[in-house]
C-alpha atoms as a PDB file:
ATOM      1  CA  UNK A   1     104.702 107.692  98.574  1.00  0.00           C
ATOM      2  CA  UNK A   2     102.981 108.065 101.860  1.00  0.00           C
ATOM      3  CA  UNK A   3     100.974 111.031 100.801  1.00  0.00           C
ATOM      4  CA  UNK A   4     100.013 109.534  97.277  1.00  0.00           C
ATOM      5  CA  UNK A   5      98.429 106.273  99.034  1.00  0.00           C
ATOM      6  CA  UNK A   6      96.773 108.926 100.836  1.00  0.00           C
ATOM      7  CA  UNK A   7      95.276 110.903  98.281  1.00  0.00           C
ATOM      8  CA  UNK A   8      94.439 107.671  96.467  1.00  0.00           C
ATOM      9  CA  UNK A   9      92.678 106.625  99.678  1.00  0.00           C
ATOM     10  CA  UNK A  10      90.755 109.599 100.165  1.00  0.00           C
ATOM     11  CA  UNK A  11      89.962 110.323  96.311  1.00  0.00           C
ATOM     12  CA  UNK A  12      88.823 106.502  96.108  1.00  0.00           C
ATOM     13  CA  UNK A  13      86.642 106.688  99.387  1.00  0.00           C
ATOM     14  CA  UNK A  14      84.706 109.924  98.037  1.00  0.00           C
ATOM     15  CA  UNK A  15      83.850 108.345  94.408  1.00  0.00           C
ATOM     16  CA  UNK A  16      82.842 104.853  96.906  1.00  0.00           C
ATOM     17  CA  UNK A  17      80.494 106.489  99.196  1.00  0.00           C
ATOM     18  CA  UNK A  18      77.678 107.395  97.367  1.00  0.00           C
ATOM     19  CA  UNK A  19      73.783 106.820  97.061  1.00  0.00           C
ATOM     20  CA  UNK A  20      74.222 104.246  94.036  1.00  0.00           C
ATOM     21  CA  UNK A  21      73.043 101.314  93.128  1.00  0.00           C
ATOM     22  CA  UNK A  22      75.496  99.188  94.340  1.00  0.00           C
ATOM     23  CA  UNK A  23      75.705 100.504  97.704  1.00  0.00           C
ATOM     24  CA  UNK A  24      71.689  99.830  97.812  1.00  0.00           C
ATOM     25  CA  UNK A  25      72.479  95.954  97.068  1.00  0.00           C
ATOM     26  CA  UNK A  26      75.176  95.709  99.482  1.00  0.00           C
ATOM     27  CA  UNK A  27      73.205  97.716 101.915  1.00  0.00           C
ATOM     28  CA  UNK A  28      70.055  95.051 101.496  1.00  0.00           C
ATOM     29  CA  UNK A  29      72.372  92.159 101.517  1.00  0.00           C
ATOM     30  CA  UNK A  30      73.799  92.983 104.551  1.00  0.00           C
ATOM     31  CA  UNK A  31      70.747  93.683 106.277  1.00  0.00           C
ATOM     32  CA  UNK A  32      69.391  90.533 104.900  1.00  0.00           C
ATOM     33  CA  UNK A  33      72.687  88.396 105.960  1.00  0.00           C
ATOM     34  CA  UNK A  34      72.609  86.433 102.346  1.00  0.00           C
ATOM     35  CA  UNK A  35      75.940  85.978 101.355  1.00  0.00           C
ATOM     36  CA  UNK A  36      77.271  89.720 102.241  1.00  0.00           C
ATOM     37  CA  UNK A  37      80.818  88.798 102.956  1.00  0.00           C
ATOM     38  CA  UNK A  38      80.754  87.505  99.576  1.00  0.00           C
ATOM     39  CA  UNK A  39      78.920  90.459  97.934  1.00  0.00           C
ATOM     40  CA  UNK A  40      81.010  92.576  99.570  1.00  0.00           C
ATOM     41  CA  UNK A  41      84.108  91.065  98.612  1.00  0.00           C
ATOM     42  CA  UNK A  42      82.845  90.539  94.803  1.00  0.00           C
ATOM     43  CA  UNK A  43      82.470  94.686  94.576  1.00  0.00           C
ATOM     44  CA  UNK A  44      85.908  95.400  96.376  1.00  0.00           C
ATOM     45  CA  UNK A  45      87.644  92.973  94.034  1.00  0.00           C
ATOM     46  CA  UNK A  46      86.002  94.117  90.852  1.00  0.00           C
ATOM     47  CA  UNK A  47      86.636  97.840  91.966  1.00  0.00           C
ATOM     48  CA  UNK A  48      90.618  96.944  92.827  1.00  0.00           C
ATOM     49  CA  UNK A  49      90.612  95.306  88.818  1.00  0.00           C
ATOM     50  CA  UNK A  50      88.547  98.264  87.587  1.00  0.00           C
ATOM     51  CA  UNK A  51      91.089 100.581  89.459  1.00  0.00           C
ATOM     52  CA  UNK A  52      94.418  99.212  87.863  1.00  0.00           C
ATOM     53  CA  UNK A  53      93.160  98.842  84.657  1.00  0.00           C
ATOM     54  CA  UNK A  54      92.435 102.429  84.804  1.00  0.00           C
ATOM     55  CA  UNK A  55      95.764 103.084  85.907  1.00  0.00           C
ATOM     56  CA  UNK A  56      97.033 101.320  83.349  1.00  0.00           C
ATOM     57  CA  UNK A  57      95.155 103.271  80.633  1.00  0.00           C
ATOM     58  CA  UNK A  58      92.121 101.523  79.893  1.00  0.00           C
ATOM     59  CA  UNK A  59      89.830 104.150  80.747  1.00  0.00           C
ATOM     60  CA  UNK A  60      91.368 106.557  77.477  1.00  0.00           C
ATOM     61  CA  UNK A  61      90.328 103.713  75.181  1.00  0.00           C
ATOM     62  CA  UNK A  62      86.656 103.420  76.876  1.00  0.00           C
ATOM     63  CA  UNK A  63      86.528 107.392  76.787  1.00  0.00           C
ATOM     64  CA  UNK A  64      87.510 106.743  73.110  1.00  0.00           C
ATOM     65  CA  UNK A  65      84.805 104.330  71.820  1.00  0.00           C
ATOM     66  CA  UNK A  66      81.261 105.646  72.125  1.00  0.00           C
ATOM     67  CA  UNK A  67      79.125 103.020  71.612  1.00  0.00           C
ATOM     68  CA  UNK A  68      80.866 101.317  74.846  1.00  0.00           C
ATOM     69  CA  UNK A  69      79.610 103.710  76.811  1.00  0.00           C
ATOM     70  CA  UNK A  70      75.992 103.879  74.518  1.00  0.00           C
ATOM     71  CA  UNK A  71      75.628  99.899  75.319  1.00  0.00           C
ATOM     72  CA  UNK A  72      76.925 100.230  79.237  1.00  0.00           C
ATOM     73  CA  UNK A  73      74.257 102.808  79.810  1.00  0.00           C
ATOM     74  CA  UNK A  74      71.241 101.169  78.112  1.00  0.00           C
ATOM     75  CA  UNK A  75      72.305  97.720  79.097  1.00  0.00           C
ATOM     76  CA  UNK A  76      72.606  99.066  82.596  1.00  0.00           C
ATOM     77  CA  UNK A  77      69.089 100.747  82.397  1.00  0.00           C
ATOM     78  CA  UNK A  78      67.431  98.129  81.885  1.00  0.00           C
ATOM     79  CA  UNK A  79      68.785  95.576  84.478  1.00  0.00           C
ATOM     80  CA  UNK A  80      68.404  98.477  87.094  1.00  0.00           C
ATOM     81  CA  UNK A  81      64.651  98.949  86.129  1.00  0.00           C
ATOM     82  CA  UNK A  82      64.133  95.094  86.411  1.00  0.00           C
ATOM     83  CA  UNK A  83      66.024  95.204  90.069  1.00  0.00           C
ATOM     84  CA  UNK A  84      64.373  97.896  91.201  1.00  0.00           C
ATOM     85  CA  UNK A  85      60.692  96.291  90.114  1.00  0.00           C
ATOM     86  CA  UNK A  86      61.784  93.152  92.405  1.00  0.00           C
ATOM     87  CA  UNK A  87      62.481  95.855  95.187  1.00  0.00           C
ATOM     88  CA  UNK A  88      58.850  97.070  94.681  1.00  0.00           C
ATOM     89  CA  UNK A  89      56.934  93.667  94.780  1.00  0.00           C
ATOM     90  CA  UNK A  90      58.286  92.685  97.412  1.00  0.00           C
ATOM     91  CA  UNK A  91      57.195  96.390  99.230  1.00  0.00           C
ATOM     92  CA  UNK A  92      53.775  94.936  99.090  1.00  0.00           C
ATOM     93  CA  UNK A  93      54.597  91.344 100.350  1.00  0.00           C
ATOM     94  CA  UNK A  94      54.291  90.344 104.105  1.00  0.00           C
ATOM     95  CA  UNK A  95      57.716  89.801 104.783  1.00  0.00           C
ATOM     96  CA  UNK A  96      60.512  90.985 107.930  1.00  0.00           C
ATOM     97  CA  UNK A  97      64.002  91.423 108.525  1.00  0.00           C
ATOM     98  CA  UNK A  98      64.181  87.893 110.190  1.00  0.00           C
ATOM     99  CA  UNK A  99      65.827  85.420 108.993  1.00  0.00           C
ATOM    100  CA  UNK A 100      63.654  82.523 109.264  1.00  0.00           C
ATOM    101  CA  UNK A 101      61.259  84.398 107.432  1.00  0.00           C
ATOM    102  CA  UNK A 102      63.235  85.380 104.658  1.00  0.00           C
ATOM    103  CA  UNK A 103      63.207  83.121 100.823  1.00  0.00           C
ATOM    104  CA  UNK A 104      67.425  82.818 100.974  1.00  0.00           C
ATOM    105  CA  UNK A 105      68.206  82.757  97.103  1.00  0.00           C
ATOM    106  CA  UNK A 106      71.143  80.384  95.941  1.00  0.00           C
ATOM    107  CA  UNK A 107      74.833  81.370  96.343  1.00  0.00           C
ATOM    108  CA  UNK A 108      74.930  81.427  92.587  1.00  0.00           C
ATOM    109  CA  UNK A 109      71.557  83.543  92.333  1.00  0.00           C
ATOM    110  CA  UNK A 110      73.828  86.267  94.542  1.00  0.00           C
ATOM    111  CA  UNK A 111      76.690  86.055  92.837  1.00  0.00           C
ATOM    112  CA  UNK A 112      74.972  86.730  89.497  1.00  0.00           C
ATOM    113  CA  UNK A 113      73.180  89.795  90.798  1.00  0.00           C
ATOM    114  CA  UNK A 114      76.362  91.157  92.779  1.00  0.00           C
ATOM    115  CA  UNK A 115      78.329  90.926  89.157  1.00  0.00           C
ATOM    116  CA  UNK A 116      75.098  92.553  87.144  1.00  0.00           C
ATOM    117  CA  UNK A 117      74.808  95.235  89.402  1.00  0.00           C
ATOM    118  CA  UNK A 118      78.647  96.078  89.683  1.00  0.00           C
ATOM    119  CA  UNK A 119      79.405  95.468  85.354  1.00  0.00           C
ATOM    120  CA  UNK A 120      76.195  96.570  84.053  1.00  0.00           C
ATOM    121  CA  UNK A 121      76.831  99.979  85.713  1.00  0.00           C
ATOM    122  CA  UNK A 122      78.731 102.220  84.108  1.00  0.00           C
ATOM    123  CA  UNK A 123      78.832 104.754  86.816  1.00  0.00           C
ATOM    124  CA  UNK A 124      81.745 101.998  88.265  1.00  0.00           C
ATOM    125  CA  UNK A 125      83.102 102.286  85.077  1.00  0.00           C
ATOM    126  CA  UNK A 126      82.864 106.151  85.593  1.00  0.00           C
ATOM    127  CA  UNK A 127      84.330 106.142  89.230  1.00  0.00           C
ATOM    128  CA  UNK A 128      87.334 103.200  88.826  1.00  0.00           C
ATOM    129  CA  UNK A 129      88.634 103.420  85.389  1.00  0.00           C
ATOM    130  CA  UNK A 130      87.873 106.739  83.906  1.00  0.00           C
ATOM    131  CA  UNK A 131      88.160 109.270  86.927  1.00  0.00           C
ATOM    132  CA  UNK A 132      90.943 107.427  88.868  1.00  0.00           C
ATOM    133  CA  UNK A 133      92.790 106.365  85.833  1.00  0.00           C
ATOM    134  CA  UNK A 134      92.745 109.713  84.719  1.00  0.00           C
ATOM    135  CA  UNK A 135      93.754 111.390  87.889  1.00  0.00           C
ATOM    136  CA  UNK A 136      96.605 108.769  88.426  1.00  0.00           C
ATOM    137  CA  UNK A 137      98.073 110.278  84.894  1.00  0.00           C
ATOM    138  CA  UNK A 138      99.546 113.107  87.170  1.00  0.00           C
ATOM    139  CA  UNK A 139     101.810 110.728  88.719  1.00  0.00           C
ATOM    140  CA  UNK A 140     105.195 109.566  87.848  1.00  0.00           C
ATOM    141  CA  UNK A 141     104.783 105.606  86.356  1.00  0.00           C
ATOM    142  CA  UNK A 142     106.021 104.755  90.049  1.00  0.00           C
ATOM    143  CA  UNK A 143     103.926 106.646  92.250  1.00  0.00           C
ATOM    144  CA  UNK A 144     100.289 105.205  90.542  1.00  0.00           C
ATOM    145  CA  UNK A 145     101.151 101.761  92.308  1.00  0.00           C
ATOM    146  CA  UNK A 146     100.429 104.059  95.584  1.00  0.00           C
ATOM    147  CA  UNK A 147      98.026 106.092  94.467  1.00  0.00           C
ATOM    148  CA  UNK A 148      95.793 102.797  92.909  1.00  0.00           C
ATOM    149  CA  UNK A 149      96.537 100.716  96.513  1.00  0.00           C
ATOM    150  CA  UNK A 150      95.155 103.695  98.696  1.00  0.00           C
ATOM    151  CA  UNK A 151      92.165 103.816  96.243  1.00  0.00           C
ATOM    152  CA  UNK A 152      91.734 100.199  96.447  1.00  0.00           C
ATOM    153  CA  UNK A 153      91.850 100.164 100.483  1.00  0.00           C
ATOM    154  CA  UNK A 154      89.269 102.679 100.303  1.00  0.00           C
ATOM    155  CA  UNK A 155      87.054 100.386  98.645  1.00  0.00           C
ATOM    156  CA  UNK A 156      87.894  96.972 100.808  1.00  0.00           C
ATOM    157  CA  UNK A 157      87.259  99.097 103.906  1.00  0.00           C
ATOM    158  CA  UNK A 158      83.557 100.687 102.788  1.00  0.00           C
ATOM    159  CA  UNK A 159      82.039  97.682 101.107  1.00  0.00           C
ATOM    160  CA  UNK A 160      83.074  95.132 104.072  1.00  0.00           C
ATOM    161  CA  UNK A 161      82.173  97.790 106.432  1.00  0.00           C
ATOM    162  CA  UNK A 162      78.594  98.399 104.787  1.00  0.00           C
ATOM    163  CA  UNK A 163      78.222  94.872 104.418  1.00  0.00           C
ATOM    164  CA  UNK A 164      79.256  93.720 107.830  1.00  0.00           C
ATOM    165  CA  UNK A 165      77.186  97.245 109.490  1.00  0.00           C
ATOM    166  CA  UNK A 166      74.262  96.012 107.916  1.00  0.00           C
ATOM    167  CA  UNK A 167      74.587  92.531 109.228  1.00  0.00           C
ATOM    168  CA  UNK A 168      74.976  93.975 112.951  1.00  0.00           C
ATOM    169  CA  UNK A 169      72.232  96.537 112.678  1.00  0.00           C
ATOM    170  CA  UNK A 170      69.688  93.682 111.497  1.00  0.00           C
ATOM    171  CA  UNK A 171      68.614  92.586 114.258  1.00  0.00           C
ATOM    172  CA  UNK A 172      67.756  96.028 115.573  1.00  0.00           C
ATOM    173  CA  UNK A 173      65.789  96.948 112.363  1.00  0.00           C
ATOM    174  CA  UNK A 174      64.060  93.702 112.579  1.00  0.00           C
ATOM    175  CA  UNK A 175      60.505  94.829 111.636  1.00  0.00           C
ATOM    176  CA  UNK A 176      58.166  94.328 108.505  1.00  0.00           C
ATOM    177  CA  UNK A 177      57.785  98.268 108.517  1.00  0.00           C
ATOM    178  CA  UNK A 178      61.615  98.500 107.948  1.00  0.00           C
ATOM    179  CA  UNK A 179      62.258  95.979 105.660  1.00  0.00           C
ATOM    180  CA  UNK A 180      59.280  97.922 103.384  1.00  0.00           C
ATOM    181  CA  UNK A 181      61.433 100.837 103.495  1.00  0.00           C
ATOM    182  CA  UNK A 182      64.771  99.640 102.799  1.00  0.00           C
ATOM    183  CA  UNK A 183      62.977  97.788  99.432  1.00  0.00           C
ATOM    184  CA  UNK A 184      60.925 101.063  98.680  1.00  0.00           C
ATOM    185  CA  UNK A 185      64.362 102.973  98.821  1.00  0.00           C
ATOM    186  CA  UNK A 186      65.933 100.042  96.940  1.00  0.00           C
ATOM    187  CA  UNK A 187      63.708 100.599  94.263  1.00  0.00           C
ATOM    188  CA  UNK A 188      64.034 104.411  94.090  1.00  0.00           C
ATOM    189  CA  UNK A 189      67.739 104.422  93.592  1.00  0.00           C
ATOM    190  CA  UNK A 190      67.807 101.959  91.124  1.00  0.00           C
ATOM    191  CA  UNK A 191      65.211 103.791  89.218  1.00  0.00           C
ATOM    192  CA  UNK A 192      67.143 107.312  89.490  1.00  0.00           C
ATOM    193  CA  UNK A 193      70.213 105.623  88.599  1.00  0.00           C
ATOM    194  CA  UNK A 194      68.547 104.251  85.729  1.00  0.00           C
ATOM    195  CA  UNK A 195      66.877 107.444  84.794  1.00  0.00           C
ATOM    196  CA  UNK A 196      70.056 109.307  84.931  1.00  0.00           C
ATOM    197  CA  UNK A 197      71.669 105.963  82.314  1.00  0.00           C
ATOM    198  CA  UNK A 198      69.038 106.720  79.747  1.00  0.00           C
ATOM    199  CA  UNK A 199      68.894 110.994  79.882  1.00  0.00           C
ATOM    200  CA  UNK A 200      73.074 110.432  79.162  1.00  0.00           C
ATOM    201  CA  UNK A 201      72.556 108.071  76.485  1.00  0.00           C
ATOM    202  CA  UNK A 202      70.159 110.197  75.130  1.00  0.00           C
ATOM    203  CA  UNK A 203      71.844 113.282  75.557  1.00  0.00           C
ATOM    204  CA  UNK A 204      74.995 111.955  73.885  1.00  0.00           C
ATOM    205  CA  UNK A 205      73.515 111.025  70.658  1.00  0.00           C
ATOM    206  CA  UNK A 206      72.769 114.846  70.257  1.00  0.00           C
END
């Protein structure tokens, strides 16, 4: 069992950490200290549900119905293109990696965008329920309990570790100049992520 929460674990970390767009909005959260223990803990719990409902067999039926993953993408697309336009004004705005100088949105404003970018994704979707769920099959009904735990500890220990690395490095990487790139990267993953939404849609209609 030792070795399947082990494979789990390492299988769960390399699908985790990844350019996406999630890791981007961790990444700025952290760096911005706005609610990141929260964030963070909002993405590992949604991947740990994600995870066992794959395990469980959800991620045949999504694999099953194509418009799910037709609505996902676009649906996704378009919140990503919005998130990543935010990212971009504020490139141009006089702001630093402060706090004091930082607008703090609401808890509730976070927890919104922390959900969006984490459902409205279908590359967790992808990651969580297709690929693990699909890889647990292998297992005997006993062994996926193991296999979905080390998978899940994989992704408590990278998005509290992002989040709370970001928080630390902040005040090193306090500078307007910094802040501009972290945004102006924020925006270009979001975009690419978004590109790459639409070219599958598009590519599965044909």
């Amino acid at each position: 069992m030792g070795l399947i929460y082990l494979q789990g674990l390492a299988l769960g970390a390399g699908l985790i950490i990844a350019i996406g767009a999630q890791n981007a909005f961790v990444l700025a959260q952290g760096l911005r200290r706005q609610h990141h223990v929260m964030v963070a803990a909002i993405c590992a719990l949604a991947d740990a549900l994600l995870i066992l409902a794959g395990v469980a067999g959800l991620g045949a039926v999504i694999a099953s119905r194509a418009w799910l993953s037709q609505l996902a993408a676009w649906g996704g697309a378009l919140f990503l293109f919005w998130y990543g336009l935010l990212a971009l004004r504020r490139v141009f705005q006089s702001t630093s990696l402060h706090e004091g100088d930082l607008v703090r949105p609401s808890r509730r404003a976070v927890l919104m965008t922390t959900l969006a970018v984490t459902l409205l994704n279908p590359h967790v979707y992808l990651d969580t329920v297709v690929m693990l769920g699909s890889i647990s099959g292998q297992f005997a009904a006993d062994q996926r309990t193991a296999f979905a735990a080390g998978a899940m500890t994989a992704s408590f220990l990278w998005f509290f570790g992002l989040a709370l690395g970001a928080a630390w490095l902040a005040p090193y990487v306090a500078r307007p100049i910094t802040w501009k790139i972290v945004d102006a990267l924020t925006c270009g993953v979001m975009w690419l992520v978004a590109i790459s939404l639409i070219r599958s849609a598009i590519s599965a209609t044909h």
